[in-house]
PDB file of N, CA and C in Angstrom:
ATOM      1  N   UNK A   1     -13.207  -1.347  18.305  1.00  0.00           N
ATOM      2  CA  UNK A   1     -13.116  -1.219  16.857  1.00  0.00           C
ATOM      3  C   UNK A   1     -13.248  -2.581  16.166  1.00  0.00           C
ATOM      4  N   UNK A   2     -12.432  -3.480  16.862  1.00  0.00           N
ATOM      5  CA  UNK A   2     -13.040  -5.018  16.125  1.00  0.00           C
ATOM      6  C   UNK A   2     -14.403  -5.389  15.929  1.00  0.00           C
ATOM      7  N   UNK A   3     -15.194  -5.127  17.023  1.00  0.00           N
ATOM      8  CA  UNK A   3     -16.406  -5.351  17.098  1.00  0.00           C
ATOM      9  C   UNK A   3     -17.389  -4.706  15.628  1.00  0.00           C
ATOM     10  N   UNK A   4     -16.727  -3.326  15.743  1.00  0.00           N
ATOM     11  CA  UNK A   4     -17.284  -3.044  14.151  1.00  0.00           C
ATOM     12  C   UNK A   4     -17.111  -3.467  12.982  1.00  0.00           C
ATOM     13  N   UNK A   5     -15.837  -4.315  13.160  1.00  0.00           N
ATOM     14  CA  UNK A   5     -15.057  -5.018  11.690  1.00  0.00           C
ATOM     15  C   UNK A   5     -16.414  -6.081  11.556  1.00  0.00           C
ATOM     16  N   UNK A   6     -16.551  -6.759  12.889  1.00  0.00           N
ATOM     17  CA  UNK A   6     -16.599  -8.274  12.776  1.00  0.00           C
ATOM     18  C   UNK A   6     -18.783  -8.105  12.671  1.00  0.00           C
ATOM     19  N   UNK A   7     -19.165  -6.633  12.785  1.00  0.00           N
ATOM     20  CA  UNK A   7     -20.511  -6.250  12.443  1.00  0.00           C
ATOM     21  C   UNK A   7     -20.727  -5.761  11.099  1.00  0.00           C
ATOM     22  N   UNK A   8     -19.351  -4.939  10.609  1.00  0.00           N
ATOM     23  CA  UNK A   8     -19.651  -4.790   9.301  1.00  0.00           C
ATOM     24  C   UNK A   8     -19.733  -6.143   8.435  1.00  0.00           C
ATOM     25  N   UNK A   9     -18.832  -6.820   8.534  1.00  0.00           N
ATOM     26  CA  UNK A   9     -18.876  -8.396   8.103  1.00  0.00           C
ATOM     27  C   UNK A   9     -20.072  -8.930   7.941  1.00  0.00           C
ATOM     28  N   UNK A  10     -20.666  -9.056   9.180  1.00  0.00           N
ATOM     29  CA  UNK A  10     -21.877 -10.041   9.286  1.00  0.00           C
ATOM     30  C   UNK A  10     -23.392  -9.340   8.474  1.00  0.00           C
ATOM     31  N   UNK A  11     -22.991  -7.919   8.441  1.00  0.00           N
ATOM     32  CA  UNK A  11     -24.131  -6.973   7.946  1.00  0.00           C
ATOM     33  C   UNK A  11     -23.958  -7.097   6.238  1.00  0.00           C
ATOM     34  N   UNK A  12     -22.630  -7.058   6.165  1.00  0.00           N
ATOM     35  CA  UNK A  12     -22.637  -6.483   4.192  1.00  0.00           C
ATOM     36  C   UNK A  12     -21.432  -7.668   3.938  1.00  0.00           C
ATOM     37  N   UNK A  13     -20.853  -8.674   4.600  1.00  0.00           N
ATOM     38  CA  UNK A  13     -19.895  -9.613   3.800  1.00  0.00           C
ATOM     39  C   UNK A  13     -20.709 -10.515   3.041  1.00  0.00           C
ATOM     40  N   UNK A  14     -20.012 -11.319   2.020  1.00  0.00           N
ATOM     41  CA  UNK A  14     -20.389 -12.339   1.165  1.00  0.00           C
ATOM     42  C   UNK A  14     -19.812 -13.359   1.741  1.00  0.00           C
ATOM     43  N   UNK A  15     -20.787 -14.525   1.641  1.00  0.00           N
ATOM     44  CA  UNK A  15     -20.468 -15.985   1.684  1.00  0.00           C
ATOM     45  C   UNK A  15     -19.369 -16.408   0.491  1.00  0.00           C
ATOM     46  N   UNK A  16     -18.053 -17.071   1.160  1.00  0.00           N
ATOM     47  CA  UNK A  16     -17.125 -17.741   0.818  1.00  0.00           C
ATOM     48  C   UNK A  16     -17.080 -18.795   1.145  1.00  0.00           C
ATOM     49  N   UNK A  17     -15.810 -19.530   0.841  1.00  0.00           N
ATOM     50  CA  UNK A  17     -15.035 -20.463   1.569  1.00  0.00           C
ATOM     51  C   UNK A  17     -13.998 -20.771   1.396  1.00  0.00           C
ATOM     52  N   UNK A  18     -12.934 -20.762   2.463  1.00  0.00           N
ATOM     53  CA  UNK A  18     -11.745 -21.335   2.322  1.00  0.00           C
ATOM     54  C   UNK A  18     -11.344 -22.606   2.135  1.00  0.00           C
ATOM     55  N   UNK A  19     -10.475 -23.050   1.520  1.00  0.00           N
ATOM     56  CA  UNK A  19     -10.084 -24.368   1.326  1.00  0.00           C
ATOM     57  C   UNK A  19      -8.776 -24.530   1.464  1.00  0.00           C
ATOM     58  N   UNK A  20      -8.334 -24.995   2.936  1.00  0.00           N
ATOM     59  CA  UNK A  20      -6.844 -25.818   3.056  1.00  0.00           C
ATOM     60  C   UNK A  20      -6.822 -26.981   3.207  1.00  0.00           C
ATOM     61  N   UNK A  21      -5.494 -27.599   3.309  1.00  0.00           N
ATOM     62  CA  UNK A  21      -5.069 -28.811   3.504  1.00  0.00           C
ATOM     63  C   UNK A  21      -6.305 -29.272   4.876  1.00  0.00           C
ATOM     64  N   UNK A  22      -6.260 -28.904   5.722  1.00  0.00           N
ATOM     65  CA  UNK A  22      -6.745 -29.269   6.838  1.00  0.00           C
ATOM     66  C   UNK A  22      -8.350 -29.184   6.669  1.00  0.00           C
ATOM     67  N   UNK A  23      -8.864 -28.796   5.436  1.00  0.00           N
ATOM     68  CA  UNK A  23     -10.154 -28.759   5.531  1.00  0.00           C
ATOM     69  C   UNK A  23     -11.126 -27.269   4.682  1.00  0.00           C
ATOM     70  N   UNK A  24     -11.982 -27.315   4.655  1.00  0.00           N
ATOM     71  CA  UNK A  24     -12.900 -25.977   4.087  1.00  0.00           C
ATOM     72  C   UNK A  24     -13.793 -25.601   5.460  1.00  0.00           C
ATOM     73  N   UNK A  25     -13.505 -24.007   5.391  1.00  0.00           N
ATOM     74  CA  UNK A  25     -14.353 -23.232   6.152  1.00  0.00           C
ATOM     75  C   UNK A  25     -14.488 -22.300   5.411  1.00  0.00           C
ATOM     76  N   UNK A  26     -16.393 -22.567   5.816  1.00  0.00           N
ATOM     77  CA  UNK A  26     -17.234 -21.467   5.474  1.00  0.00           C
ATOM     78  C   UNK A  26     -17.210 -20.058   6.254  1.00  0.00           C
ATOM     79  N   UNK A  27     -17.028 -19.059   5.283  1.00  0.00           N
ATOM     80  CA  UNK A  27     -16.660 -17.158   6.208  1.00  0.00           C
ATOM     81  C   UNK A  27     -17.678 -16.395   5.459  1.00  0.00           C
ATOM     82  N   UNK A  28     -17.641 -15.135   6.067  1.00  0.00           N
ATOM     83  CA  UNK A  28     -17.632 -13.612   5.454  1.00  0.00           C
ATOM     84  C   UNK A  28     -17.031 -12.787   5.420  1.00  0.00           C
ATOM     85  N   UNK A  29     -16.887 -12.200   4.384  1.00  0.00           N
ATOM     86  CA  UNK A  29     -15.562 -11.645   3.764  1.00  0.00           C
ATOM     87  C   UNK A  29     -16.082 -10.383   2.641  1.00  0.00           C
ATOM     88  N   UNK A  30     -15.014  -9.233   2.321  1.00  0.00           N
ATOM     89  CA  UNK A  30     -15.134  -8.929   1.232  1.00  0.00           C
ATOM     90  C   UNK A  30     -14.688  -9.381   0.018  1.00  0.00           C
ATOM     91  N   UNK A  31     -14.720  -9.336  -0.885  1.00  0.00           N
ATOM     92  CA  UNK A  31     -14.059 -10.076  -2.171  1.00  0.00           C
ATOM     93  C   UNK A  31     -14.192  -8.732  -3.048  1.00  0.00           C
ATOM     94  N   UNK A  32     -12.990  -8.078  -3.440  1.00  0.00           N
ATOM     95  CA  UNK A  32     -13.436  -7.179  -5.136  1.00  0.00           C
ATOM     96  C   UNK A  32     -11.996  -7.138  -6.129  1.00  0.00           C
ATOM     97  N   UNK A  33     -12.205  -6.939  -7.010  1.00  0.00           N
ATOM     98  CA  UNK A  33     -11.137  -6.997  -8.251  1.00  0.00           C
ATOM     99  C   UNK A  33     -10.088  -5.731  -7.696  1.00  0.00           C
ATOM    100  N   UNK A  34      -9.497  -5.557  -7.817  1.00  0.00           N
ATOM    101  CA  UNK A  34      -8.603  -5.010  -7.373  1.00  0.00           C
ATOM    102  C   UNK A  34      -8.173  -3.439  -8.599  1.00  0.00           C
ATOM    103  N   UNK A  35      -8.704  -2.966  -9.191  1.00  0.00           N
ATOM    104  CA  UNK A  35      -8.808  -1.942 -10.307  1.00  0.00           C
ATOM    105  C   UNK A  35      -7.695  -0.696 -10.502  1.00  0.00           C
ATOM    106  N   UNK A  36      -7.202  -1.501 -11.598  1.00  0.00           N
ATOM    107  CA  UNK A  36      -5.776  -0.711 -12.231  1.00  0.00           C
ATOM    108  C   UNK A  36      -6.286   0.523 -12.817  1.00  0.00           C
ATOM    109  N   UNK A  37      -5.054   1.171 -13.105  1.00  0.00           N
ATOM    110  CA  UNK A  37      -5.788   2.759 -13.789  1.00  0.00           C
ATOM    111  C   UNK A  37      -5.535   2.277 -15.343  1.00  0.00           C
ATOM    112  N   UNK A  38      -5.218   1.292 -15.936  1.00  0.00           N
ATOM    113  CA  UNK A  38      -5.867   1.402 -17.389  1.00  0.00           C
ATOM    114  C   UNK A  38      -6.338  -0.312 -17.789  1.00  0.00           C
ATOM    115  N   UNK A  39      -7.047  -0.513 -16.565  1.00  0.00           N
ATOM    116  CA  UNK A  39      -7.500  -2.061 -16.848  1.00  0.00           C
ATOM    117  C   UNK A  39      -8.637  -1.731 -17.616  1.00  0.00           C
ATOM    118  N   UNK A  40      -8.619  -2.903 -18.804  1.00  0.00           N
ATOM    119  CA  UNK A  40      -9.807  -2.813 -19.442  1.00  0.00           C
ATOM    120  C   UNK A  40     -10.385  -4.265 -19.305  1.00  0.00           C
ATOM    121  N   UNK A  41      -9.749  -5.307 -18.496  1.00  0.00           N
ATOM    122  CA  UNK A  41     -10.757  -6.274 -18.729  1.00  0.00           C
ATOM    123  C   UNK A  41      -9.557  -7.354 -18.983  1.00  0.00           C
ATOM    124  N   UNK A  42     -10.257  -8.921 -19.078  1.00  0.00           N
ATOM    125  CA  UNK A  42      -9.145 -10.048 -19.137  1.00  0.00           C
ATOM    126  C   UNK A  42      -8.521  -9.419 -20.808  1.00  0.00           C
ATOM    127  N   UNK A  43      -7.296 -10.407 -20.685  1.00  0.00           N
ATOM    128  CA  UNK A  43      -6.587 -10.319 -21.644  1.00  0.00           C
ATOM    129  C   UNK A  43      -6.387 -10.844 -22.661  1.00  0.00           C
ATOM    130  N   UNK A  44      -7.104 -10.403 -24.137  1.00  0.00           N
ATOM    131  CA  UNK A  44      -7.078 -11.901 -25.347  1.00  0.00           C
ATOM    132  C   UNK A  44      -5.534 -12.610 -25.676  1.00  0.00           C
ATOM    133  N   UNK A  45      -5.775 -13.846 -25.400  1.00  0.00           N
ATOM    134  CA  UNK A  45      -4.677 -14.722 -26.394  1.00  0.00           C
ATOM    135  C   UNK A  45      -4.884 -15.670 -27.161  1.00  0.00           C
ATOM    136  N   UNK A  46      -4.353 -16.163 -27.776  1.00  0.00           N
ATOM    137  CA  UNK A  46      -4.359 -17.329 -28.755  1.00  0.00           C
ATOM    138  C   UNK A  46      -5.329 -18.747 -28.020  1.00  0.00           C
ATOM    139  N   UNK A  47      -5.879 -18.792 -26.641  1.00  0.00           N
ATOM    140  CA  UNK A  47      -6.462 -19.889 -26.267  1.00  0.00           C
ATOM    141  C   UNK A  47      -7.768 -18.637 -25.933  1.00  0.00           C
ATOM    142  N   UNK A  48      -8.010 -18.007 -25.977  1.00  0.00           N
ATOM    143  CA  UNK A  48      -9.130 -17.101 -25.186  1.00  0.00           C
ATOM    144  C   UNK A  48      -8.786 -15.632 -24.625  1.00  0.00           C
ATOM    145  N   UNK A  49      -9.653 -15.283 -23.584  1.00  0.00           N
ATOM    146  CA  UNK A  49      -9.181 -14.153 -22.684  1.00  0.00           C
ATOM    147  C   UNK A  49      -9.008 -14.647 -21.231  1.00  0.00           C
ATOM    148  N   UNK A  50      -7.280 -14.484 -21.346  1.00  0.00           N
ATOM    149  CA  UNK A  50      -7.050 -14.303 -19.965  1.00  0.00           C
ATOM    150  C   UNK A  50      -7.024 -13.750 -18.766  1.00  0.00           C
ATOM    151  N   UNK A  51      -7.559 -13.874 -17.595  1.00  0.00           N
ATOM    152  CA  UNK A  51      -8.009 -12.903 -16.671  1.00  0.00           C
ATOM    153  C   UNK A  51      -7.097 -12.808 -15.738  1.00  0.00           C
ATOM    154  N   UNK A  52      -5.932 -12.093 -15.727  1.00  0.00           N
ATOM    155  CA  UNK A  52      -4.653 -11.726 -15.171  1.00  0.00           C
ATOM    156  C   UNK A  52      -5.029 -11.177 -13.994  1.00  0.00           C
ATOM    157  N   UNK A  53      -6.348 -10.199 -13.691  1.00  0.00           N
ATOM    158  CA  UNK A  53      -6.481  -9.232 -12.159  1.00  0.00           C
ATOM    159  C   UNK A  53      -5.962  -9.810 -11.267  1.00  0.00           C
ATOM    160  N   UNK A  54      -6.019  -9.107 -10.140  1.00  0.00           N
ATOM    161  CA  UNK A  54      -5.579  -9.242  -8.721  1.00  0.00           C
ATOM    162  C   UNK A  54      -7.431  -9.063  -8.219  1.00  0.00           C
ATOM    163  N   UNK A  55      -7.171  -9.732  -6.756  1.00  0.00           N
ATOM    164  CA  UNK A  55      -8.412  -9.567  -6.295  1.00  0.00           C
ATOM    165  C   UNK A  55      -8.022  -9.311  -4.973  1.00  0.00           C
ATOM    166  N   UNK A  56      -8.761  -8.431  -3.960  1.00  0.00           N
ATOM    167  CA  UNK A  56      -8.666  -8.009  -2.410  1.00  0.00           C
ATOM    168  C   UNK A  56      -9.782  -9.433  -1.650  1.00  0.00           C
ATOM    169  N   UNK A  57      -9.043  -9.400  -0.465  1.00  0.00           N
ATOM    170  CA  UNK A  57     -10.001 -10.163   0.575  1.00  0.00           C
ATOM    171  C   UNK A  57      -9.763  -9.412   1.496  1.00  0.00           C
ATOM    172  N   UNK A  58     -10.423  -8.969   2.302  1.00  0.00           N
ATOM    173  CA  UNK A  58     -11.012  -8.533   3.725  1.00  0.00           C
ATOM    174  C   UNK A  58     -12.043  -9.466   4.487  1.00  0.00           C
ATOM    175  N   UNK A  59     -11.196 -10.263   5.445  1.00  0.00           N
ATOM    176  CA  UNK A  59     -12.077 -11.055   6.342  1.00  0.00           C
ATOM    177  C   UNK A  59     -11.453 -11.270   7.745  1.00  0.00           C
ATOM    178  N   UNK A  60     -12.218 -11.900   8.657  1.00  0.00           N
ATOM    179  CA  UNK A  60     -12.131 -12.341   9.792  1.00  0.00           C
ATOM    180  C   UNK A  60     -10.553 -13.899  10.284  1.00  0.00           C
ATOM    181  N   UNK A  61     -11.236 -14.248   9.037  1.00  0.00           N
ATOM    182  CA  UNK A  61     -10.591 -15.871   8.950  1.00  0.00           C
ATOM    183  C   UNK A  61      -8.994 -15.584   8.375  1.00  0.00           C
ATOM    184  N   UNK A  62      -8.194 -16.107   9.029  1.00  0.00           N
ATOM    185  CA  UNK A  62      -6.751 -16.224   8.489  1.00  0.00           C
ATOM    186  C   UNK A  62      -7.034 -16.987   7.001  1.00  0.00           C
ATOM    187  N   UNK A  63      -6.217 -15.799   6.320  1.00  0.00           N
ATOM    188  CA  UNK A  63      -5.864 -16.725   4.250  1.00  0.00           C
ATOM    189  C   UNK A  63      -4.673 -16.491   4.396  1.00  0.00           C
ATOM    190  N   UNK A  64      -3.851 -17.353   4.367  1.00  0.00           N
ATOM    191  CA  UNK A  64      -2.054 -17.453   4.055  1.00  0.00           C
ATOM    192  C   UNK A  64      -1.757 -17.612   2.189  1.00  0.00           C
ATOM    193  N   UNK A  65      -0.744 -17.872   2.027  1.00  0.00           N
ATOM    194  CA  UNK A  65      -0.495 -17.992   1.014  1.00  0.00           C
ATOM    195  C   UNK A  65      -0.653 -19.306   0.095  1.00  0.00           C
ATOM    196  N   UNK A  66      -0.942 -19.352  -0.708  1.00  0.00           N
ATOM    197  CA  UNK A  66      -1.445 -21.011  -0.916  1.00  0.00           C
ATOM    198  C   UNK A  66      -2.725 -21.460  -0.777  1.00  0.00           C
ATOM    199  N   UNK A  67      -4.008 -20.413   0.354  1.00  0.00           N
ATOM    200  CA  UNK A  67      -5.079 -21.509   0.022  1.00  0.00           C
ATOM    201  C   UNK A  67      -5.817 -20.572  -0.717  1.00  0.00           C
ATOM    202  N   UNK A  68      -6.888 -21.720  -0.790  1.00  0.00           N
ATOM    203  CA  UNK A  68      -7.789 -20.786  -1.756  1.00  0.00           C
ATOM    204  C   UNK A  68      -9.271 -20.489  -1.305  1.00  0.00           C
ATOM    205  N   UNK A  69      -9.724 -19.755  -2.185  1.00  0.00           N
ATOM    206  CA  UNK A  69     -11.123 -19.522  -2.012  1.00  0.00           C
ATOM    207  C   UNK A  69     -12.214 -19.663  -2.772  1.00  0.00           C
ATOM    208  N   UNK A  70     -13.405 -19.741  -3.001  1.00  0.00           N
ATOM    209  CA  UNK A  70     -14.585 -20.005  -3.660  1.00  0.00           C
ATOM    210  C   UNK A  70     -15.537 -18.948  -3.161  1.00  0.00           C
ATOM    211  N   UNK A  71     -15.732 -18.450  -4.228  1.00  0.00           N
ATOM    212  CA  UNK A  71     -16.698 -16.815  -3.888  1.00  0.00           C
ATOM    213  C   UNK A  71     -17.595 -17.431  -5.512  1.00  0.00           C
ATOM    214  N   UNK A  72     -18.765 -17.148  -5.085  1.00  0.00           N
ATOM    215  CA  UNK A  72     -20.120 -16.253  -6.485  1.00  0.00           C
ATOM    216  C   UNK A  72     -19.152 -17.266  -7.220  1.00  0.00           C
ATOM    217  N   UNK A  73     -19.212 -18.925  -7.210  1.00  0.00           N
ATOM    218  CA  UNK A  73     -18.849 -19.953  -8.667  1.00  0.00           C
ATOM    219  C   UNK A  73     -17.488 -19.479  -9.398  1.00  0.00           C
ATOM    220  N   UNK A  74     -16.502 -18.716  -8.733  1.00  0.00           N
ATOM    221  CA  UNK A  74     -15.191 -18.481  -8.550  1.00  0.00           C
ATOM    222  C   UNK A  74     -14.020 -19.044  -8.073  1.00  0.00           C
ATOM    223  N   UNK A  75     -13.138 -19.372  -8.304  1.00  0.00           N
ATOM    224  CA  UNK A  75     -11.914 -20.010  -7.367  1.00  0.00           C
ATOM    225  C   UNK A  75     -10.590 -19.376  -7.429  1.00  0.00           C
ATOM    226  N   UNK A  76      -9.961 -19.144  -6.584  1.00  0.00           N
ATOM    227  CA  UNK A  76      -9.283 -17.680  -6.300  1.00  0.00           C
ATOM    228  C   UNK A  76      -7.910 -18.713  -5.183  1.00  0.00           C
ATOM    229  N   UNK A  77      -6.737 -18.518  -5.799  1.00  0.00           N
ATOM    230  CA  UNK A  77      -5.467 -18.852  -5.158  1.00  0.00           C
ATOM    231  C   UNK A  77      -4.946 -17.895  -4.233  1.00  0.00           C
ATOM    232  N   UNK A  78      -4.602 -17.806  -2.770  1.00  0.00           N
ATOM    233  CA  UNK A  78      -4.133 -16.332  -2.140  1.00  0.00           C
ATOM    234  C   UNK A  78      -2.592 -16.247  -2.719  1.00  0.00           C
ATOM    235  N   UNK A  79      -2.318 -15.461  -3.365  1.00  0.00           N
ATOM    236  CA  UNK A  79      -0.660 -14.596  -3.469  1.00  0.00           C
ATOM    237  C   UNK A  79       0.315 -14.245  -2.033  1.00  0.00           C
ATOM    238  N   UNK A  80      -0.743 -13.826  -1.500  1.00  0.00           N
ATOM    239  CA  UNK A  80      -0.548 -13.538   0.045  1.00  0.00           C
ATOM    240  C   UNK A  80      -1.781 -12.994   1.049  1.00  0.00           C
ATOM    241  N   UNK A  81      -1.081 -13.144   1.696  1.00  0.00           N
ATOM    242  CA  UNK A  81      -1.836 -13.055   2.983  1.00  0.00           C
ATOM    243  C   UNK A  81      -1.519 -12.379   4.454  1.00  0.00           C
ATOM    244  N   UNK A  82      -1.854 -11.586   4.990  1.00  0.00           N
ATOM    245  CA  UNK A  82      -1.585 -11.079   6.558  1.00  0.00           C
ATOM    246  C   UNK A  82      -2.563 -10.297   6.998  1.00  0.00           C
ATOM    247  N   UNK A  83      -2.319 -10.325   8.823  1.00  0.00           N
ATOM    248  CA  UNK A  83      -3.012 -10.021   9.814  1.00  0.00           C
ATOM    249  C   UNK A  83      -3.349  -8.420   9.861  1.00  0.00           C
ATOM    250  N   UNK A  84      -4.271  -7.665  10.182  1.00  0.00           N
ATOM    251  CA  UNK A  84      -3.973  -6.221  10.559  1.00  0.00           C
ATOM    252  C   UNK A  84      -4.394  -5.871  11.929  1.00  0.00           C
ATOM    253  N   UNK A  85      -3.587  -5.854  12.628  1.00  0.00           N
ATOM    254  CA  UNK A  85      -4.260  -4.938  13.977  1.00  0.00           C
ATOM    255  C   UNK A  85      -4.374  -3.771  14.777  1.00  0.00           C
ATOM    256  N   UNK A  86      -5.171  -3.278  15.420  1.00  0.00           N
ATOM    257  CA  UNK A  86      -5.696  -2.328  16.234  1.00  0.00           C
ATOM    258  C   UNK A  86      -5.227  -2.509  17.731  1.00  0.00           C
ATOM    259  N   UNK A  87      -4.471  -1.715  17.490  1.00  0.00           N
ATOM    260  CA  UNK A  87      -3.835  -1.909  19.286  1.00  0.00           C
ATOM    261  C   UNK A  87      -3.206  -3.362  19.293  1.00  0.00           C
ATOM    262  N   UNK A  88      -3.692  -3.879  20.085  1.00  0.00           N
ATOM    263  CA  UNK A  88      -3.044  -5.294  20.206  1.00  0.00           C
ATOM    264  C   UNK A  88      -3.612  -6.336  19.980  1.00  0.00           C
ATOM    265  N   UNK A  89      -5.145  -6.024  19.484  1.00  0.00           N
ATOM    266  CA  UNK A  89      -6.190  -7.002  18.677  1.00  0.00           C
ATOM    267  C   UNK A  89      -6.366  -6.934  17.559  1.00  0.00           C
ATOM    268  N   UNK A  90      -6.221  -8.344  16.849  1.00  0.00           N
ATOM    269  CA  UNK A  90      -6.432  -8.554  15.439  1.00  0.00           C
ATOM    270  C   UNK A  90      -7.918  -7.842  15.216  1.00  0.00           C
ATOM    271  N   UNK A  91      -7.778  -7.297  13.870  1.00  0.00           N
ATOM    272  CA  UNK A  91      -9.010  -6.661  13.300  1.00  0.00           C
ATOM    273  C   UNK A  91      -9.649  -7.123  12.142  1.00  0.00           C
ATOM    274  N   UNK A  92      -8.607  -7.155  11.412  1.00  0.00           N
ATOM    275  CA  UNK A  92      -8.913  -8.449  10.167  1.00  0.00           C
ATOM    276  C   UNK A  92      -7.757  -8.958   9.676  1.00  0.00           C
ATOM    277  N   UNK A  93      -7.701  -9.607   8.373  1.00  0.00           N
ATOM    278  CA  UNK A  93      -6.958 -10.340   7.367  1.00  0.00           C
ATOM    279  C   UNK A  93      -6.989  -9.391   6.004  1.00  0.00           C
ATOM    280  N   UNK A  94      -6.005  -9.187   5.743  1.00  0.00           N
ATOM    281  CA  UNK A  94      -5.662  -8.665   3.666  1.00  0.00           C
ATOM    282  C   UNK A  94      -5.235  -9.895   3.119  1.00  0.00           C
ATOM    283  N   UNK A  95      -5.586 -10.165   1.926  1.00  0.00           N
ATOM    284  CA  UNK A  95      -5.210 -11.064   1.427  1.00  0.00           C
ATOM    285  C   UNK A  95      -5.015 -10.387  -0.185  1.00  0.00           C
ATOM    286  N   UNK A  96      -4.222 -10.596  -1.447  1.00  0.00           N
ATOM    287  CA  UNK A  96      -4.594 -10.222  -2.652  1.00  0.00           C
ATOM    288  C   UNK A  96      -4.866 -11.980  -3.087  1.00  0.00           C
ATOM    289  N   UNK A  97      -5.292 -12.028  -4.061  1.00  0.00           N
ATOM    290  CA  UNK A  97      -6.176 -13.338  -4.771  1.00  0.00           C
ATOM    291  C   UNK A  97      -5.460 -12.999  -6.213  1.00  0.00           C
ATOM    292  N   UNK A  98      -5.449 -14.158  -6.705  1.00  0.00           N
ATOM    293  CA  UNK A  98      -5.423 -14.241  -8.107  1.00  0.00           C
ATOM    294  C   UNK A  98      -6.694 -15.126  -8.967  1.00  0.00           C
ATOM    295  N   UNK A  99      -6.908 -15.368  -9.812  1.00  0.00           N
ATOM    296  CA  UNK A  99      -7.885 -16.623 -10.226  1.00  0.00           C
ATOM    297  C   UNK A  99      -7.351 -17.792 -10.334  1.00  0.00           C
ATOM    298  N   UNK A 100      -7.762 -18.789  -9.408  1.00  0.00           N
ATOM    299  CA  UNK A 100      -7.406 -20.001 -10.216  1.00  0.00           C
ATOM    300  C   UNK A 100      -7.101 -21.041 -11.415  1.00  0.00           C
ATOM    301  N   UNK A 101      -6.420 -21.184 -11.145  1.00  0.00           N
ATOM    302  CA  UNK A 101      -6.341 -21.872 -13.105  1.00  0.00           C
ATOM    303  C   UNK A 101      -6.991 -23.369 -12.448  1.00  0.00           C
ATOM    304  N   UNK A 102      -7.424 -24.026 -13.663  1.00  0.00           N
ATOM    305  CA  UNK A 102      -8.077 -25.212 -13.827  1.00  0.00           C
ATOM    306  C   UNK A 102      -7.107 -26.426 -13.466  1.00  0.00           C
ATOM    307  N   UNK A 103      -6.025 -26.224 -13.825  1.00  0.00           N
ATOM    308  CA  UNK A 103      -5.023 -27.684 -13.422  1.00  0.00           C
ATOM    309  C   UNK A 103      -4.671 -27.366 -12.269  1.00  0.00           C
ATOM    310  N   UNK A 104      -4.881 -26.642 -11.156  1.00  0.00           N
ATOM    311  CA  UNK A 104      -4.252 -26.604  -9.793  1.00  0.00           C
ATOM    312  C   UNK A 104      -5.626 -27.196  -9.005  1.00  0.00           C
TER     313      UNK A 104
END
Protein backbone atom coordinates (compact mmCIF):
# COMPACT_ATOMS: atom_id res chain seq x y z
CA UNK A 1 0.00 0.00 0.00
CA UNK A 2 2.93 2.48 0.50
CA UNK A 3 4.13 1.84 -2.74
CA UNK A 4 0.83 3.31 -4.05
CA UNK A 5 1.05 6.39 -1.73
CA UNK A 6 4.60 7.04 -2.80
CA UNK A 7 3.21 6.41 -6.94
CA UNK A 8 0.31 8.43 -6.43
CA UNK A 9 2.75 11.22 -5.28
CA UNK A 10 5.15 11.02 -7.99
CA UNK A 11 2.14 10.74 -10.67
CA UNK A 12 -0.29 13.76 -9.44
CA UNK A 13 1.87 15.58 -6.36
CA UNK A 14 3.02 19.22 -6.66
CA UNK A 15 6.44 20.53 -6.26
CA UNK A 16 7.10 22.09 -2.78
CA UNK A 17 9.55 22.73 -0.33
CA UNK A 18 10.23 22.44 3.07
CA UNK A 19 12.16 24.76 5.04
CA UNK A 20 13.82 23.90 8.52
CA UNK A 21 16.39 24.94 10.67
CA UNK A 22 18.62 22.27 9.23
CA UNK A 23 18.00 23.21 5.72
CA UNK A 24 15.25 23.17 2.59
CA UNK A 25 14.07 20.05 0.92
CA UNK A 26 12.59 19.83 -2.19
CA UNK A 27 9.14 17.09 -2.11
CA UNK A 28 5.83 16.04 -3.55
CA UNK A 29 3.04 16.54 -1.82
CA UNK A 30 -0.59 17.43 -1.86
CA UNK A 31 -1.38 20.95 -0.83
CA UNK A 32 -5.40 22.13 -0.72
CA UNK A 33 -7.37 24.73 1.37
CA UNK A 34 -9.00 22.96 3.69
CA UNK A 35 -13.04 24.04 2.96
CA UNK A 36 -15.44 25.09 5.71
CA UNK A 37 -19.19 24.77 5.19
CA UNK A 38 -19.74 28.57 5.10
CA UNK A 39 -16.27 29.80 3.93
CA UNK A 40 -16.56 32.47 1.60
CA UNK A 41 -13.09 33.54 1.12
CA UNK A 42 -10.24 35.70 3.16
CA UNK A 43 -11.55 37.99 5.60
CA UNK A 44 -11.90 42.00 5.12
CA UNK A 45 -10.28 44.25 7.79
CA UNK A 46 -9.20 47.57 8.30
CA UNK A 47 -5.51 46.67 6.66
CA UNK A 48 -7.05 44.41 3.73
CA UNK A 49 -8.39 40.79 3.44
CA UNK A 50 -7.23 38.46 5.72
CA UNK A 51 -6.72 34.91 4.76
CA UNK A 52 -7.46 32.98 8.02
CA UNK A 53 -7.93 29.16 6.06
CA UNK A 54 -6.38 26.15 7.13
CA UNK A 55 -4.56 24.23 4.49
CA UNK A 56 -4.00 20.08 4.25
CA UNK A 57 -0.52 18.53 3.34
CA UNK A 58 -0.28 15.00 2.30
CA UNK A 59 3.31 13.95 1.69
CA UNK A 60 6.09 11.56 1.97
CA UNK A 61 8.54 13.98 3.89
CA UNK A 62 8.12 14.50 7.71
CA UNK A 63 6.39 18.44 8.44
CA UNK A 64 6.42 18.91 12.29
CA UNK A 65 5.22 21.80 13.75
CA UNK A 66 7.03 24.97 13.07
CA UNK A 67 8.39 24.44 9.58
CA UNK A 68 7.27 25.69 6.72
CA UNK A 69 6.49 25.35 3.24
CA UNK A 70 6.57 27.07 -0.21
CA UNK A 71 3.98 25.75 -2.71
CA UNK A 72 2.69 27.80 -6.30
CA UNK A 73 4.67 31.49 -4.70
CA UNK A 74 2.97 30.62 -1.25
CA UNK A 75 4.43 30.28 2.24
CA UNK A 76 2.58 28.18 4.62
CA UNK A 77 3.64 27.69 8.60
CA UNK A 78 2.74 23.81 9.77
CA UNK A 79 0.14 24.08 12.94
CA UNK A 80 0.90 20.49 13.10
CA UNK A 81 2.07 17.71 11.91
CA UNK A 82 2.05 13.62 12.11
CA UNK A 83 2.89 10.28 10.73
CA UNK A 84 0.09 7.80 9.35
CA UNK A 85 0.66 4.19 9.08
CA UNK A 86 -0.32 0.97 7.46
CA UNK A 87 0.54 -1.92 9.41
CA UNK A 88 3.81 -1.10 10.65
CA UNK A 89 4.97 1.11 7.67
CA UNK A 90 4.78 4.70 7.45
CA UNK A 91 2.45 5.69 4.55
CA UNK A 92 2.48 9.29 4.71
CA UNK A 93 2.51 12.63 6.73
CA UNK A 94 -0.90 15.04 7.62
CA UNK A 95 0.04 18.15 8.25
CA UNK A 96 -2.74 21.30 8.54
CA UNK A 97 -0.85 24.69 7.25
CA UNK A 98 -1.78 28.03 7.93
CA UNK A 99 -0.41 31.08 5.67
CA UNK A 100 2.46 32.70 6.56
CA UNK A 101 2.54 36.12 7.70
CA UNK A 102 5.32 38.39 6.35
CA UNK A 103 7.25 39.19 9.70
CA UNK A 104 7.96 35.48 10.52
Amino acid sequence: MTRRVDEILRRYGQEAAIERAEGTELVRAFLQPVRERDEEGPEPSAVGRLDGRLWLYLGKAALRTGDRVVWNGRRFRARSGRPHYIGGSLSHWRAVLERAREAE
